[in-house]
C-alpha atoms as a PDB file:
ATOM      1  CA  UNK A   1       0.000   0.000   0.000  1.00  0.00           C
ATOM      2  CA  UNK A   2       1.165   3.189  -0.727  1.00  0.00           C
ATOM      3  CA  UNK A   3       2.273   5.891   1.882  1.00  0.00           C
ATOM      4  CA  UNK A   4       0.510   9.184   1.831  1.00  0.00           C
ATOM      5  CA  UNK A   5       2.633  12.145   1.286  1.00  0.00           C
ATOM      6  CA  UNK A   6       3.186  14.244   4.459  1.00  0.00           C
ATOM      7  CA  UNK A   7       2.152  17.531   2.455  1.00  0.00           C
ATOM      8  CA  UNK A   8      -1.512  15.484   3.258  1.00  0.00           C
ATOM      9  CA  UNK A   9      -1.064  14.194   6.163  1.00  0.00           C
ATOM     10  CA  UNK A  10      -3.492  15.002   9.371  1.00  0.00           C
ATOM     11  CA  UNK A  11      -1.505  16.553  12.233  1.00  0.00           C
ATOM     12  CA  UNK A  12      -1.957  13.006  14.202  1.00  0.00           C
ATOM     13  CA  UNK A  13      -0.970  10.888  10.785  1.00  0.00           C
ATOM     14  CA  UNK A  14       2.430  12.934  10.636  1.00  0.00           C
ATOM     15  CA  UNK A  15       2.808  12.143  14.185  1.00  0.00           C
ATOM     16  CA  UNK A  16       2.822   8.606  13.587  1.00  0.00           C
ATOM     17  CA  UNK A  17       4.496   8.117  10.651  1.00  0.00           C
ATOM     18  CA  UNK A  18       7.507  10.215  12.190  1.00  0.00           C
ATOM     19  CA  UNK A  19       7.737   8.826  15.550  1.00  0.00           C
ATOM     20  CA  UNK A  20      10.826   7.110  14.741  1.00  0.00           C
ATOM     21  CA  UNK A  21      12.549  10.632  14.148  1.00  0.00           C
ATOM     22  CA  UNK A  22      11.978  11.374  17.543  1.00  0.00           C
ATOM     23  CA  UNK A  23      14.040   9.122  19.481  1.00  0.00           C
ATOM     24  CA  UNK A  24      17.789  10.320  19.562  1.00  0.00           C
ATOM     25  CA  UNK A  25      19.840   8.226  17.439  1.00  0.00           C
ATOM     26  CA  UNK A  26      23.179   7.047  19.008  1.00  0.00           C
ATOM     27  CA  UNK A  27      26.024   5.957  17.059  1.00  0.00           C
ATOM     28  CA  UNK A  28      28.800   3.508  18.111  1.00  0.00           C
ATOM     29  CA  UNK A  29      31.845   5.244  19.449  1.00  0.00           C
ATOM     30  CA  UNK A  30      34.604   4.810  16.507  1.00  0.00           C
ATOM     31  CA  UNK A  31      38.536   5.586  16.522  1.00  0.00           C
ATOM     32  CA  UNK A  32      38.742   8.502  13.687  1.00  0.00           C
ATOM     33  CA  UNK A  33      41.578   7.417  11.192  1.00  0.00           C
ATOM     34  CA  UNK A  34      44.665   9.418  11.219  1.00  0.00           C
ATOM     35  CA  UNK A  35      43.849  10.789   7.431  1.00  0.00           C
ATOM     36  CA  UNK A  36      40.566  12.206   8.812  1.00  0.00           C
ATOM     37  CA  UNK A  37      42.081  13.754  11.642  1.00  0.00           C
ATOM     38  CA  UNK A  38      45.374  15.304   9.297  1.00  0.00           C
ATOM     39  CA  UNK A  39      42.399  16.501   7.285  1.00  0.00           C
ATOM     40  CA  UNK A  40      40.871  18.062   9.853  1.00  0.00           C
ATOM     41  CA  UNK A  41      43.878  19.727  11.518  1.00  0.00           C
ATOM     42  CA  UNK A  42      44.551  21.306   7.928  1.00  0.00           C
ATOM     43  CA  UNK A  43      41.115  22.651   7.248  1.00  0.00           C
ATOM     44  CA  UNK A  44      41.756  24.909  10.759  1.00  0.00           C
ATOM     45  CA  UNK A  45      44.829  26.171   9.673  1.00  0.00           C
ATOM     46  CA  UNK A  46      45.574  29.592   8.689  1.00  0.00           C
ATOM     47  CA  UNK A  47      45.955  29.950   4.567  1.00  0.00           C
ATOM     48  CA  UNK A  48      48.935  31.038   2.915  1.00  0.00           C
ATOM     49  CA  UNK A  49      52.331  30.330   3.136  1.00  0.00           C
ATOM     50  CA  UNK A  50      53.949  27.953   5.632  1.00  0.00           C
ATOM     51  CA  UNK A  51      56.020  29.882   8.438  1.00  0.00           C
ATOM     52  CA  UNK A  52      59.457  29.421   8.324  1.00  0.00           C
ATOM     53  CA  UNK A  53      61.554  30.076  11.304  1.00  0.00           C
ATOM     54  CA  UNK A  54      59.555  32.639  13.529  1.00  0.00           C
ATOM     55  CA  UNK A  55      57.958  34.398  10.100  1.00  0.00           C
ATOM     56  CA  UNK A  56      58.531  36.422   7.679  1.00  0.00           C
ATOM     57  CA  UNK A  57      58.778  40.194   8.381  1.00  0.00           C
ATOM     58  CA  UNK A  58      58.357  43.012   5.827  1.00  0.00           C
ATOM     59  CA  UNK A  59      61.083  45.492   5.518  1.00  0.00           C
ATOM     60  CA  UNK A  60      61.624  48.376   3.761  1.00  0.00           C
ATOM     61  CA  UNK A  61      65.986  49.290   3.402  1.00  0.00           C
ATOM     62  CA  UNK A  62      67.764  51.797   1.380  1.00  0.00           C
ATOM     63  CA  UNK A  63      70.210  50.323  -1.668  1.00  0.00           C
ATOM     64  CA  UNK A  64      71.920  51.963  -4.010  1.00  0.00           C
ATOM     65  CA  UNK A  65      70.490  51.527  -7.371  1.00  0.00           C
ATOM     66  CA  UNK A  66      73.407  49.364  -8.745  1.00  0.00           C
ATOM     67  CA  UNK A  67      73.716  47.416  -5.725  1.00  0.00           C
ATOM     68  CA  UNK A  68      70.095  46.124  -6.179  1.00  0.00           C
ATOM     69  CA  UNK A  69      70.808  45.647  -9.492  1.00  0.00           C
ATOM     70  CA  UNK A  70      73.761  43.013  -8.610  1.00  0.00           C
ATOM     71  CA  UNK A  71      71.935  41.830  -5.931  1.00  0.00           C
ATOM     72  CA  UNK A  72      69.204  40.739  -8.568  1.00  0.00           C
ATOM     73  CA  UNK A  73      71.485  38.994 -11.273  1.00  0.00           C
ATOM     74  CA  UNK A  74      73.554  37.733  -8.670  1.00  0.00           C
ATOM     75  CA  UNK A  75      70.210  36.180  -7.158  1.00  0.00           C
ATOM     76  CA  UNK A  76      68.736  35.180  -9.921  1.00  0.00           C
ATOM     77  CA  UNK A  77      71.516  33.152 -12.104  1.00  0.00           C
ATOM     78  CA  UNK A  78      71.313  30.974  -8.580  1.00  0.00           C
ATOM     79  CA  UNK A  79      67.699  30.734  -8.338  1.00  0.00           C
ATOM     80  CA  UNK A  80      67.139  32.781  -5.841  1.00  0.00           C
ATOM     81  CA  UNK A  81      64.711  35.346  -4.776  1.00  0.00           C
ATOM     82  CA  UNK A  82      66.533  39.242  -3.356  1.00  0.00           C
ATOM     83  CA  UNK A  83      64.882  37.729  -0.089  1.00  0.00           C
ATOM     84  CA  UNK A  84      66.547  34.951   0.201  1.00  0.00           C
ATOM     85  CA  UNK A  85      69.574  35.921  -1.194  1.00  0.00           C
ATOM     86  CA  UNK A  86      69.535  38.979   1.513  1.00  0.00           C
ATOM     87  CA  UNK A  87      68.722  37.138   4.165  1.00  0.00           C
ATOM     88  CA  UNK A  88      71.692  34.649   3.489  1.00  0.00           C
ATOM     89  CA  UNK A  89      74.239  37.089   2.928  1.00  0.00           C
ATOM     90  CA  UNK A  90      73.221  39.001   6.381  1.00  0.00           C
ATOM     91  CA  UNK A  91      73.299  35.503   8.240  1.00  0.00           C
ATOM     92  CA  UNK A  92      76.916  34.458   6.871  1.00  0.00           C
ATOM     93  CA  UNK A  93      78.157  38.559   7.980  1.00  0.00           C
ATOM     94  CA  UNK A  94      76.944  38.045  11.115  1.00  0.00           C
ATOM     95  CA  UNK A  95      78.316  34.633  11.457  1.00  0.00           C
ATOM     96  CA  UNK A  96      81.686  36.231  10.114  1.00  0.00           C
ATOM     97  CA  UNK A  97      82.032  39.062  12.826  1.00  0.00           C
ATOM     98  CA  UNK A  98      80.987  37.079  15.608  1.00  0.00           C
ATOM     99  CA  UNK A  99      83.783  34.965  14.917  1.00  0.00           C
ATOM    100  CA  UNK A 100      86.253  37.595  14.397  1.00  0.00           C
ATOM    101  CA  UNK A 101      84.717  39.102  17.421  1.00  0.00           C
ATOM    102  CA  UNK A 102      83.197  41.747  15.238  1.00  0.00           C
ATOM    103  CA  UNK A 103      86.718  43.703  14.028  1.00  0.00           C
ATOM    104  CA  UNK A 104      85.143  44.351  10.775  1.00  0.00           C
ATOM    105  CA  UNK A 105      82.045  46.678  11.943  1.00  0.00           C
ATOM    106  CA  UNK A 106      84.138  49.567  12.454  1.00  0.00           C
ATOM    107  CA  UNK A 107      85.779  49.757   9.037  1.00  0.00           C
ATOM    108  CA  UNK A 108      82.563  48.921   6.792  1.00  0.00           C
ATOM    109  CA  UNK A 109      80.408  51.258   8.190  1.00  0.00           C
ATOM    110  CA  UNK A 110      82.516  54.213   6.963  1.00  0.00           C
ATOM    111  CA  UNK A 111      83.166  52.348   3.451  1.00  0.00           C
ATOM    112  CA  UNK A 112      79.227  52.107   2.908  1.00  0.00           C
ATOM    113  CA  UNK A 113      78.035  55.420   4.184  1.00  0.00           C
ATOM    114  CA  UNK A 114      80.667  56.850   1.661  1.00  0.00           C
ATOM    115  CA  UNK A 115      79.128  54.626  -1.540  1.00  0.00           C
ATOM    116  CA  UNK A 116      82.023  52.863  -1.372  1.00  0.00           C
ATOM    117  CA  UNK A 117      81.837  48.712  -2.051  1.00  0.00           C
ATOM    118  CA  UNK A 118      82.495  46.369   0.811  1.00  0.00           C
ATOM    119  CA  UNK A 119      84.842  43.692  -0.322  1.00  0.00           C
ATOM    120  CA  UNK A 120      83.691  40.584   0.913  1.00  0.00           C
ATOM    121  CA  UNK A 121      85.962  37.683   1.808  1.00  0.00           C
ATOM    122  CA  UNK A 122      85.354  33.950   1.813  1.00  0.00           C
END
């Protein structure tokens, strides 16, 4: 026999034929597999680029006009972005003074503020 359609249903026919609905359904407790939960812990991260190291910062610096222009070649006949290529060259300076015990500082400081170029030594 055929069901009526709720649409025509008496308030006391709907009642009936939706008395199942009302009891809460429970649902056996399941482990969630590890590639739903990876899933999951993706979908509530932020977008956009992956942090490296504490972040990235923007900053604006002064260059002289050829000196960017080296800086780009030089960066990009390695593959390189001026970032990166920045970034590296202030990390192995630093890394150089700290073991000299930072006897260069007081010499390139003059050379740069007079446009002069820094030589840089391996």
């Amino acid at each position: 026999m055929a069901r009526k359609p709720y649409s025509r249903m008496t308030a006391q026919e709907l009642a009936e034929a939706t008395k199942a609905y009302d009891r809460p359904q429970v649902f056996p407790e399941a482990p969630v597999p590890r590639t739903e939960l990876a899933k999951h812990e993706k979908a509530g991260r932020k977008r956009g680029r992956p942090r490296v190291g504490a972040g990235a910062v923007r900053v604006f610096i002064s260059v002289d006009l050829d000196l960017l222009q080296r800086i780009d070649t030089f960066a990009k006949a390695r593959g390189m972005t001026r970032s990166a290529l920045l970034a590296l060259g202030a990390e192995l300076y630093m890394a150089r003074e700290a073991s000299n015990g930072g006897a260069a500082t007081r010499h390139s400081k003059s050379r740069h503020a007079a446009g002069g170029r820094v030589p840089i030594r391996a």
